[in-house]
Protein backbone atom coordinates (compact mmCIF):
# COMPACT_ATOMS: atom_id res chain seq x y z
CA UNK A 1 108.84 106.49 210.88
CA UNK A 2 105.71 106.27 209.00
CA UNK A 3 105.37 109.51 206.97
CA UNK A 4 106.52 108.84 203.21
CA UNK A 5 108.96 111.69 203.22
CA UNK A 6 111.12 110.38 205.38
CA UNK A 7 112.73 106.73 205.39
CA UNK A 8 115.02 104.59 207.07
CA UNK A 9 117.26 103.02 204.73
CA UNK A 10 119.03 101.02 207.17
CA UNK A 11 115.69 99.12 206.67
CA UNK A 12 115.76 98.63 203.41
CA UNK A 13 116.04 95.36 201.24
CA UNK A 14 118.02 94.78 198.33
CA UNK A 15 115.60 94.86 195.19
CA UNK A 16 114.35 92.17 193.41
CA UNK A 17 114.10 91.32 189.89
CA UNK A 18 111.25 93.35 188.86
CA UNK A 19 112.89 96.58 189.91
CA UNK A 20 114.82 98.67 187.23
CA UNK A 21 118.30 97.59 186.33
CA UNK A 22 119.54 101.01 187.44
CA UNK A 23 117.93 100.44 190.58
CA UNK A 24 119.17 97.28 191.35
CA UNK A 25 122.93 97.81 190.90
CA UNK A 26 122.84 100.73 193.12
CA UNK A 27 126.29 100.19 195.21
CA UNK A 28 126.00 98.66 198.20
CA UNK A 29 129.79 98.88 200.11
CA UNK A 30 132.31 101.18 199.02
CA UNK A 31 134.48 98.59 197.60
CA UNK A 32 131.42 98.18 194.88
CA UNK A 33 131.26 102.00 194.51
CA UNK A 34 132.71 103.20 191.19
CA UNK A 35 134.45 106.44 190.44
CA UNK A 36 134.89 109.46 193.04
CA UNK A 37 138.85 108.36 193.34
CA UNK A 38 139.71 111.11 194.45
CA UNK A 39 137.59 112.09 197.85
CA UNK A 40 137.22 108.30 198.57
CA UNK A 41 141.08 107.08 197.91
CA UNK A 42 142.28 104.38 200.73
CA UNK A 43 143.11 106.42 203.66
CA UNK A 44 141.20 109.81 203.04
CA UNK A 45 139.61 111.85 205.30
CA UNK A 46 136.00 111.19 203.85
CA UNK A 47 136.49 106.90 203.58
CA UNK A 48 138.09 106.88 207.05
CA UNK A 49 134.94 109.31 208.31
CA UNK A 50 133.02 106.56 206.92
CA UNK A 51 134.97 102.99 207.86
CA UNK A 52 135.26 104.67 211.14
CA UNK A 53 131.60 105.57 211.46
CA UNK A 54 132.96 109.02 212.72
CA UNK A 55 131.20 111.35 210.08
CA UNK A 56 131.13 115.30 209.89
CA UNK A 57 128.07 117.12 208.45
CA UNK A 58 129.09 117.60 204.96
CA UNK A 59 127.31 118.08 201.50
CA UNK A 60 128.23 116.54 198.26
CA UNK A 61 127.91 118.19 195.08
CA UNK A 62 128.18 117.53 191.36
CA UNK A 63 126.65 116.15 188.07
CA UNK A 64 123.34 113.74 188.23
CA UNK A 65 124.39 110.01 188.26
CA UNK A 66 127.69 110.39 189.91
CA UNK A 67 127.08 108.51 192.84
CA UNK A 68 125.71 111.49 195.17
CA UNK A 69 122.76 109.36 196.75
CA UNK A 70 124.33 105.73 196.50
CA UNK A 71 127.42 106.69 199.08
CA UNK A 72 124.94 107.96 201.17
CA UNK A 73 122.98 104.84 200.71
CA UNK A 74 125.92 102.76 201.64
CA UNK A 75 126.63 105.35 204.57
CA UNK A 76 123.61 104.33 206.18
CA UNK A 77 124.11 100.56 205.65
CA UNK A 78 127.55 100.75 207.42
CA UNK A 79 126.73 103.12 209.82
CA UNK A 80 125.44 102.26 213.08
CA UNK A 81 123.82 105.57 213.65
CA UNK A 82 120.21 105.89 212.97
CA UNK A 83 119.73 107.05 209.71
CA UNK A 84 116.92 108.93 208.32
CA UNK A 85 116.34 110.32 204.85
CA UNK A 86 114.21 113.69 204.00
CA UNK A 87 112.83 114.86 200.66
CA UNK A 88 113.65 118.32 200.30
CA UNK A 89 110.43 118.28 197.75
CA UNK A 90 107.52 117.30 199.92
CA UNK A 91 109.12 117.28 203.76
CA UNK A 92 108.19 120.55 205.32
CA UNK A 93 109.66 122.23 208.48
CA UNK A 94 107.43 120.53 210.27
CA UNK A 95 108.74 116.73 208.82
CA UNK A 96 111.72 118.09 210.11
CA UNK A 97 110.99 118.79 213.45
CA UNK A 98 109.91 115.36 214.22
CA UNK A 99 113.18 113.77 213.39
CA UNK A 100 115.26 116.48 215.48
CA UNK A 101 112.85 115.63 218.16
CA UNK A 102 113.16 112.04 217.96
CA UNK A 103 116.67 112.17 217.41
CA UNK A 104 117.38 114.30 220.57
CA UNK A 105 115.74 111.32 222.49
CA UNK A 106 117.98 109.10 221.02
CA UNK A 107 121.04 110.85 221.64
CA UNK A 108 119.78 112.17 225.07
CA UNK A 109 118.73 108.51 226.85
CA UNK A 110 120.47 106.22 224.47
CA UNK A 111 123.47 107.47 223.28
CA UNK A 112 122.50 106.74 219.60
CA UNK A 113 123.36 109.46 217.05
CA UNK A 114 120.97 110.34 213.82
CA UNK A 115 122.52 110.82 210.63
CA UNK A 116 120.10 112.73 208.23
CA UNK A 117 120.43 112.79 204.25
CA UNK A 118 118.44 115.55 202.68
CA UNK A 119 118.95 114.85 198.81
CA UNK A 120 118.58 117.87 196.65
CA UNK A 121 119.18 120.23 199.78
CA UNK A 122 119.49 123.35 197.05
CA UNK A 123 115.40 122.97 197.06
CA UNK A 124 115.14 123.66 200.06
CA UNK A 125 113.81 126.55 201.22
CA UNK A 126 115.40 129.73 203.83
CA UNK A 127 113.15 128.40 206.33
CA UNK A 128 113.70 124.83 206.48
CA UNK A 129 117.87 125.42 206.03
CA UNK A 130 117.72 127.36 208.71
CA UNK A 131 115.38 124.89 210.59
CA UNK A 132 118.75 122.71 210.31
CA UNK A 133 121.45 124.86 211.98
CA UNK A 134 120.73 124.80 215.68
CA UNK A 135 120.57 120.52 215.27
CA UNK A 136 123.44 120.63 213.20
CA UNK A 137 125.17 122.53 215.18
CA UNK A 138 124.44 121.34 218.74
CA UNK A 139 125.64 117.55 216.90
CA UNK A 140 121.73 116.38 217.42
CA UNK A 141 121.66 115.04 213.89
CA UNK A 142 124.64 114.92 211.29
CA UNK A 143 123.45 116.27 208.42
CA UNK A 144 124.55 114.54 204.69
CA UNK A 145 123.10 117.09 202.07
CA UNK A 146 123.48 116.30 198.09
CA UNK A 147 122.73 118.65 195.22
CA UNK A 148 123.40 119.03 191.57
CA UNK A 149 124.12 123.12 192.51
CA UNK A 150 127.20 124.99 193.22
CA UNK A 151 126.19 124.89 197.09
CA UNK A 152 127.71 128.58 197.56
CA UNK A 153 124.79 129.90 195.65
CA UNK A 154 121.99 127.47 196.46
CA UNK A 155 122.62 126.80 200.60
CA UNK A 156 122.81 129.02 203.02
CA UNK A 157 126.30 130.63 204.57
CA UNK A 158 125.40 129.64 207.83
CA UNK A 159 125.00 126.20 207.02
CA UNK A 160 127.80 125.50 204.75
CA UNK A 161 130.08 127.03 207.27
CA UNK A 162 128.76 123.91 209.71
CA UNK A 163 129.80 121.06 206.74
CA UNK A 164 132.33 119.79 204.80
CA UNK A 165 131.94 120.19 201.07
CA UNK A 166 132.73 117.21 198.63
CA UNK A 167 132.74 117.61 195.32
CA UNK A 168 131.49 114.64 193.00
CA UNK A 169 133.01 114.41 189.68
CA UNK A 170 131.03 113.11 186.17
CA UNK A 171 131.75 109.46 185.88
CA UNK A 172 135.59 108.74 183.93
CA UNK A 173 134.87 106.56 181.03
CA UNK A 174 136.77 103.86 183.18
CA UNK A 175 134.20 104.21 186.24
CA UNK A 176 131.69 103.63 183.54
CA UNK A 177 133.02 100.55 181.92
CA UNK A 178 133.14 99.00 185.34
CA UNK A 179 129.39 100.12 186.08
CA UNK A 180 127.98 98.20 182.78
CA UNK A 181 130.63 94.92 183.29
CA UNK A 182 129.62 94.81 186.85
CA UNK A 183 125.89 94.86 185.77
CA UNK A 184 126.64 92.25 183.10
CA UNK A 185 128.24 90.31 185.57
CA UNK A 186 126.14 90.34 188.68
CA UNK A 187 123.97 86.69 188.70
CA UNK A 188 121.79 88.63 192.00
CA UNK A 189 120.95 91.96 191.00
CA UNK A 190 121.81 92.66 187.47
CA UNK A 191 122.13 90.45 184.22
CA UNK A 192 123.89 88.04 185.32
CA UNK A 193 121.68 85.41 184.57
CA UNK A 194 120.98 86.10 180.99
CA UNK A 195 125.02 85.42 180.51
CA UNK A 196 124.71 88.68 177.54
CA UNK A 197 127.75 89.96 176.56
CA UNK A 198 128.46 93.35 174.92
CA UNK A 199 131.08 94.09 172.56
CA UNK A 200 133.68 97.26 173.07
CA UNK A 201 132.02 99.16 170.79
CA UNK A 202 128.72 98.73 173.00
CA UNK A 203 130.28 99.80 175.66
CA UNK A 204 132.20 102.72 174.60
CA UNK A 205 128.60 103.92 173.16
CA UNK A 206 126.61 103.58 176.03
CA UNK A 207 129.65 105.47 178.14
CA UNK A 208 129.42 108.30 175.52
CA UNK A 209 125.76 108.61 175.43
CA UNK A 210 125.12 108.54 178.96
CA UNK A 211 127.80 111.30 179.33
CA UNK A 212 129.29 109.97 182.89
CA UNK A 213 125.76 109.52 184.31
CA UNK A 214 125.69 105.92 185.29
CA UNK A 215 121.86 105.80 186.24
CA UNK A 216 121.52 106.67 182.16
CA UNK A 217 124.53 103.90 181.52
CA UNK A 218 122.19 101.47 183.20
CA UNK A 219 118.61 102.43 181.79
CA UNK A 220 120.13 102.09 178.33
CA UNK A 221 121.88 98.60 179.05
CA UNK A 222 119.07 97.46 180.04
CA UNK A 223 116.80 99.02 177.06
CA UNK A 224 119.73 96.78 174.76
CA UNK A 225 118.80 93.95 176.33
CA UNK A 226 115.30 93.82 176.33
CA UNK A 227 115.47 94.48 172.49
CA UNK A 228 118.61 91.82 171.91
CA UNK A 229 117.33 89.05 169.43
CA UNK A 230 115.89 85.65 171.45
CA UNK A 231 118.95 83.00 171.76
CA UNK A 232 121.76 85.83 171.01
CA UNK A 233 124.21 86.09 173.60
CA UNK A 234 125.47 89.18 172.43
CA UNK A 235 124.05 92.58 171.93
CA UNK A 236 125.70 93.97 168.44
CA UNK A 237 126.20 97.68 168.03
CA UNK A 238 122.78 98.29 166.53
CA UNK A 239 120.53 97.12 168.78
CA UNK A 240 123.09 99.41 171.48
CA UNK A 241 122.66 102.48 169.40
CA UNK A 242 118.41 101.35 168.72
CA UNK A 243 118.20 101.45 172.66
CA UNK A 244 120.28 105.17 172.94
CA UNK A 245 117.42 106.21 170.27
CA UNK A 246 114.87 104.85 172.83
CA UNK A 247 116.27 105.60 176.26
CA UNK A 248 113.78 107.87 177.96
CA UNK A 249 114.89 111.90 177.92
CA UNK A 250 116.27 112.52 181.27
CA UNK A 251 115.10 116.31 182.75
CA UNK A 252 118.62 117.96 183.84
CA UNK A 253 119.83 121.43 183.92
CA UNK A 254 121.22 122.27 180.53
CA UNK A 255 119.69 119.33 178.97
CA UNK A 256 117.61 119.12 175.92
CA UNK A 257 114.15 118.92 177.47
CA UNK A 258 114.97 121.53 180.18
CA UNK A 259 115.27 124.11 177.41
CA UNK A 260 112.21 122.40 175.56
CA UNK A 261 109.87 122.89 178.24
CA UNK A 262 111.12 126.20 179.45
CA UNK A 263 110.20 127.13 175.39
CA UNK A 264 106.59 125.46 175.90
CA UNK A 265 106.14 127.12 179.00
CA UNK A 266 106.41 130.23 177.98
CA UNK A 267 105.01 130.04 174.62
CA UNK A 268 101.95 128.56 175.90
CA UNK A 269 101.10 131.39 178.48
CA UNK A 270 102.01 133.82 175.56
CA UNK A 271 99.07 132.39 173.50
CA UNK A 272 96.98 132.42 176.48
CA UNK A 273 96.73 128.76 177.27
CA UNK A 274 96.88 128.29 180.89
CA UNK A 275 95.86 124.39 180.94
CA UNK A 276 99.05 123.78 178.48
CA UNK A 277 101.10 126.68 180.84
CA UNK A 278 100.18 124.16 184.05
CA UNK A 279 101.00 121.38 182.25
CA UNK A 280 104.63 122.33 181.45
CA UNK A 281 104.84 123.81 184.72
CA UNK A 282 104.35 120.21 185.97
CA UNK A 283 106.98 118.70 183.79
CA UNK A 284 109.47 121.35 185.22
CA UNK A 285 108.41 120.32 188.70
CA UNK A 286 108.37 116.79 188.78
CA UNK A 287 111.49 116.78 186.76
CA UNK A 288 113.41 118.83 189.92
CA UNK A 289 113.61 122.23 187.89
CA UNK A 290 114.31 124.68 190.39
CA UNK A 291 111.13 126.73 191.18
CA UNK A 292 113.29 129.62 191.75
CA UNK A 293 114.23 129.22 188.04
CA UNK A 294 110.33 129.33 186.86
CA UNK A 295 109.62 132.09 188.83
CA UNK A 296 112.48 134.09 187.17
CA UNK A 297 111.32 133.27 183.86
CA UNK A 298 107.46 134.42 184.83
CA UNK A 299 109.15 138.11 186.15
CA UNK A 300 110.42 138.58 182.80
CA UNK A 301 106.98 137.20 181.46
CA UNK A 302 105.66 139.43 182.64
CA UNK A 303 107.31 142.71 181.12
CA UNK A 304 108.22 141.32 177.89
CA UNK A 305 104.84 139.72 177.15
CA UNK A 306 102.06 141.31 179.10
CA UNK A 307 103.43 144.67 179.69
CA UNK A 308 101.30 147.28 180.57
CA UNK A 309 98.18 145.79 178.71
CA UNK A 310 98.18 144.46 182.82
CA UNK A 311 100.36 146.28 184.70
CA UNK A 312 99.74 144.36 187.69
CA UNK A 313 101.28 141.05 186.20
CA UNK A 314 104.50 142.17 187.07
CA UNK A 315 103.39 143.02 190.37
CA UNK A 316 102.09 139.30 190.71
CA UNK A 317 104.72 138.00 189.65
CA UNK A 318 107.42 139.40 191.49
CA UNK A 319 104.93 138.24 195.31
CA UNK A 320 105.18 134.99 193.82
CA UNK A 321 108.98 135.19 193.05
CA UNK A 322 109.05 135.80 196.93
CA UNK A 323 106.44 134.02 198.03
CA UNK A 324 108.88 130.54 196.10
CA UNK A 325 111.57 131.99 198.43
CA UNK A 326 109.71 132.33 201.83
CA UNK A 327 107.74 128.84 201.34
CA UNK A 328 109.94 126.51 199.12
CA UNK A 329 108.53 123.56 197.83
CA UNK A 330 106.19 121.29 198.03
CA UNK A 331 103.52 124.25 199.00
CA UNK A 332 105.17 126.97 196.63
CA UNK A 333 104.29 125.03 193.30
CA UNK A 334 100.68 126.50 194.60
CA UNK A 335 101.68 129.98 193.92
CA UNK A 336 103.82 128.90 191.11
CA UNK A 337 100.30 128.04 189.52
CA UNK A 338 98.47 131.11 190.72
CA UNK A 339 100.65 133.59 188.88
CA UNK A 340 100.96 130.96 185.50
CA UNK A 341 96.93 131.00 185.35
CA UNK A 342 97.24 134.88 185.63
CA UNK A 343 99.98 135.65 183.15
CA UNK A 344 98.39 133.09 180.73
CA UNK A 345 95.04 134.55 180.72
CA UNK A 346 96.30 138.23 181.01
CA UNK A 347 96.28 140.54 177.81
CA UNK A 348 99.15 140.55 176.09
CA UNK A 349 101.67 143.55 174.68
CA UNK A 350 105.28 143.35 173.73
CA UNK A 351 105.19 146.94 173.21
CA UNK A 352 107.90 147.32 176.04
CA UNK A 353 109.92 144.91 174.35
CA UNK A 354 110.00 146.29 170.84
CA UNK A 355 110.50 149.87 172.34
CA UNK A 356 113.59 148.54 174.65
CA UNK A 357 114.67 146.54 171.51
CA UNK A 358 114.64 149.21 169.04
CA UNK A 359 116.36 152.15 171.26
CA UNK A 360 119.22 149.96 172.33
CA UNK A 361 119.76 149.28 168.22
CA UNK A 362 120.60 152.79 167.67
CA UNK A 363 122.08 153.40 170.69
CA UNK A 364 124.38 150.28 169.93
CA UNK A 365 124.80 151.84 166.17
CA UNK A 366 124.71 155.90 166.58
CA UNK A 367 126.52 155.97 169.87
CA UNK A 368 125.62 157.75 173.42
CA UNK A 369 124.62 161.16 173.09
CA UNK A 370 124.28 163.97 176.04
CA UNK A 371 121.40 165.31 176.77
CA UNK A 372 120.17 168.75 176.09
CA UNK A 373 121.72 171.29 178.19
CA UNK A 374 118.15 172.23 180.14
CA UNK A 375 118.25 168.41 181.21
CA UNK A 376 121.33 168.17 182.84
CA UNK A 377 122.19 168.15 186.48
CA UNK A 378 121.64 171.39 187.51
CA UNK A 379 122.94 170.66 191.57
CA UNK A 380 126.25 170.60 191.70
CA UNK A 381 128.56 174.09 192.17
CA UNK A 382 129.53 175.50 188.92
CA UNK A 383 126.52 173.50 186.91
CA UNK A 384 124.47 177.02 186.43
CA UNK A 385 127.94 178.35 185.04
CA UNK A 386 127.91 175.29 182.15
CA UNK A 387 124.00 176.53 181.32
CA UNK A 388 123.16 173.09 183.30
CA UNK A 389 119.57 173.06 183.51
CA UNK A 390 118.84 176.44 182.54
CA UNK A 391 114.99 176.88 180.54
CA UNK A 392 114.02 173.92 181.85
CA UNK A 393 110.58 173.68 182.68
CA UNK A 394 109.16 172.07 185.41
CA UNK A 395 106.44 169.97 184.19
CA UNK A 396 104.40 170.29 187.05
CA UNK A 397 103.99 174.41 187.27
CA UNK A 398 101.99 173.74 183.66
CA UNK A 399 98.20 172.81 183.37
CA UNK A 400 97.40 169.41 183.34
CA UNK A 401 101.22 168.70 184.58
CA UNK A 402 102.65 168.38 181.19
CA UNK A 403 104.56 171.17 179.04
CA UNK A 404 106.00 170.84 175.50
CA UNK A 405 109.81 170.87 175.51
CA UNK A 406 112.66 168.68 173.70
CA UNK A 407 113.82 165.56 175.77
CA UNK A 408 115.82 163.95 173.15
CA UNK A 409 119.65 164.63 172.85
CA UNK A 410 120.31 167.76 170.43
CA UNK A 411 120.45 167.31 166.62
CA UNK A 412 118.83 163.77 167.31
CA UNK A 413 115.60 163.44 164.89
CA UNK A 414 112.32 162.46 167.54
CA UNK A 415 111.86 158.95 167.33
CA UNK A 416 108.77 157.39 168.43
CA UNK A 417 110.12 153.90 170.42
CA UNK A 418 107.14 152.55 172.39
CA UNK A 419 103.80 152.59 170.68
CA UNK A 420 101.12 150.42 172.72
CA UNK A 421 98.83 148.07 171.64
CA UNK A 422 94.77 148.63 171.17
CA UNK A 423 94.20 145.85 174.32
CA UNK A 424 94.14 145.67 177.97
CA UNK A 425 95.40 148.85 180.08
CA UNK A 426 97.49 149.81 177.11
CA UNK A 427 94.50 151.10 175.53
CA UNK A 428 94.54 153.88 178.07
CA UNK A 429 97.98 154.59 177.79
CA UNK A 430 97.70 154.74 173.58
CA UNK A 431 94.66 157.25 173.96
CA UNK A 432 96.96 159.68 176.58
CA UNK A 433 99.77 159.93 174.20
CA UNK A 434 97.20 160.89 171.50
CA UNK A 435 95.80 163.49 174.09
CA UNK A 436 99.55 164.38 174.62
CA UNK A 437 100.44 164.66 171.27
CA UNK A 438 96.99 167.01 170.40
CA UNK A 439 98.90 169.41 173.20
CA UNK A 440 101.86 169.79 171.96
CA UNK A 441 100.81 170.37 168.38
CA UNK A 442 98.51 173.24 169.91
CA UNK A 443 101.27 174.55 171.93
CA UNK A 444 101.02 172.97 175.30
């Protein structure tokens, strides 16, 4: 294979020195594979799939850092399938095709099976999960899938039906302990050579401030290190908790930074900014946000900050919403970036917002009311025998289809909820409530 979506891992060397600790203490046989007790326990169904090289499709699920990619990694060292890897951010359906092709030679004239690990399978889009079923099905390629999403909202029916689901669990404190002694220990791949030692108290602090992610354990180990004092063989405390203060922020789902850059996002388009907009936009990308997410986030945008100053933003925005679900990723961060350079430069109004805000706040403090008797539902038998609907008038039997009458519940003062601002389309809609309001002072 020569695109660089899609790798062979069965290929792949063991890193050398100048790669990242975390990198290079990736497991490399189960019996160096920490944590995950529970699904990979001596005599399981998943470690005998694997010992036996008899594997199901199947997805595994859970936190970042629990070991998701590095079984799979060690699946395709032990496995004498073929084994081919897929990016579910830049491998399109057509990526895709190629390895079911090739892999139907294999199995067809050489009886060699193809074992395919799609990491982050939630990004995928419709098209390319469904792109998978027929091959999964038929047995063509055995499909390994891995995702920090509950799968039952993020994959298809169709395709989990066709895989067993394994849930990964965050990292036990004990898992973790192993991870950094093992990387201590290692004279090959980890820190072996240095002979550094941590104290408890080091440890115990790195486990708590990577929070079961043992990629984090590893970056900040590492981090201690480098800043250890020349000729000390152990790393105190201080220099543990310097390298926490250091360790670079990680972009997850309910982290800090996902909520930071959600914030800049959408405080940049609301002052108009579109370069700063993209620029977040970016960070949410490359850091694996989920585009479905963004595009969420610009629907509401789009009512609760341009409103009708451009009444077409929400219009945008909602194509794009679908036009993220129809192409998936990498092509959809296109129209991702078409609707934030609309919404950014569009005129702005919150007048929606305020008038939403402020109606619900009495609702919420005077209570529902019922509307004026001429309002009601006048359809139903026995309704004209209640006074249901009875003066109403029909707005449309009036010049200029508009008649003065009382909408508002009875014995509840007028209140005047949305007022628009003096920009964009709202303009318009400010100067026909003031032609509105001329009419009914003059009697309709």
């Amino acid at each position: 294979m020569s695109e660089p979506t899609l790798f062979n891992l069965q290929n792949e060397e063991v890193p050398d020195g100048f790669a990242p600790l975390a990198y290079r203490m990736r497991p490399v046989t189960l019996d160096e594979f920490a944590g995950q007790e529970e699904i990979l326990a001596p005599g399981g169904a998943l470690r005998q799939a694997i010992e036996s090289d008899r594997l199901p499709s199947m997805i595994f699920f859970g936190p970042p850092g629990s070991g998701k990619t590095s079984l799979a990694r060690i699946i395709a060292r032990q496995s004498k399938a073929n084994f081919r890897q897929a990016s579910a951010v830049s491998s399109g359906v057509a990526d895709l095709r190629r390895v079911f092709a090739e892999a139907g030679d294999e199995l067809k004239f050489h009886q060699h099976p193809t074992i395919l690990f799609v990491d982050e399978i939630h990004r995928f889009s419709k098209a390319q999960q469904d792109a998978l079923l027929p091959v999964v099905e038929s047995g063509v390629v055995t499909l390994i899938g891995a995702t920090t999403e509950n799968p039952y909202f993020e994959v298809i029916g169709p395709l989990i039906s066709r895989c067993e689901l394994f849930e990964f669990q965050t990292l036990s404190g004990t898992a973790m302990k192993q991870i950094i002694e093992r990387a201590l220990a290692d004279r090959e791949r980890g820190l072996g050579k240095t002979r550094l030692k941590l104290e408890k108290s080091g440890i115990e602090a790195i486990a708590r401030a990577s929070a079961g992610d043992a990629r984090a354990a590893l970056i900040i180990l590492e981090a201690a290190a480098g800043l250890n004092a020349p000729g000390s063989q152990t790393i105190p405390l201080a220099t543990v908790e310097e390298a926490i203060s250091r360790k670079p922020v990680f972009y997850q789902k309910g982290g800090d930074l996902h909520y930071d850059a959600i914030s800049a996002f959408i405080k940049s388009m609301r002052g108009s900014d579109a370069d700063a907009a993209i620029y977040w936009l970016a960070v949410m990308l490359a850091g694996g946000e989920d585009p479905k997410f963004i595009a969420r986030r610009m629907i509401i945008f789009a009512s609760e900050d341009v409103g009708n100053a451009d009444p077409q933003a929400l219009l945008l925005a909602t194509a794009i919403s679908r036009a993220v679900e129809f192409v998936g990723l990498p092509e959809c961060q296109l129209n991702l970036a078409h609707g934030v350079a609309y919404l950014a430069l569009a005129p702005k109004s919150n007048a929606s917002t305020r008038a939403i805000g402020a109606a619900m706040r009495d609702v919420e403090t005077e209570g529902t009311k019922r509307p004026p008797k001429h309002l009601r539902d006048a359809h139903y038998p026995g309704a004209k025998k209640l006074g249901h609907g009875k003066d109403y008038r029909y707005p449309h039997s009036y010049p200029g289809g508009h008649v003065k009458q009382e909408y508002f519940p009875p014995g509840m003062a007028r209140r005047s909820y949305y007022e628009p601002v003096d920009r964009g389309f709202e303009k318009e809609l400010a100067r026909r409530i003031r032609e509105l309001g001329r009419k009914d002072s003059s009697g309709g």
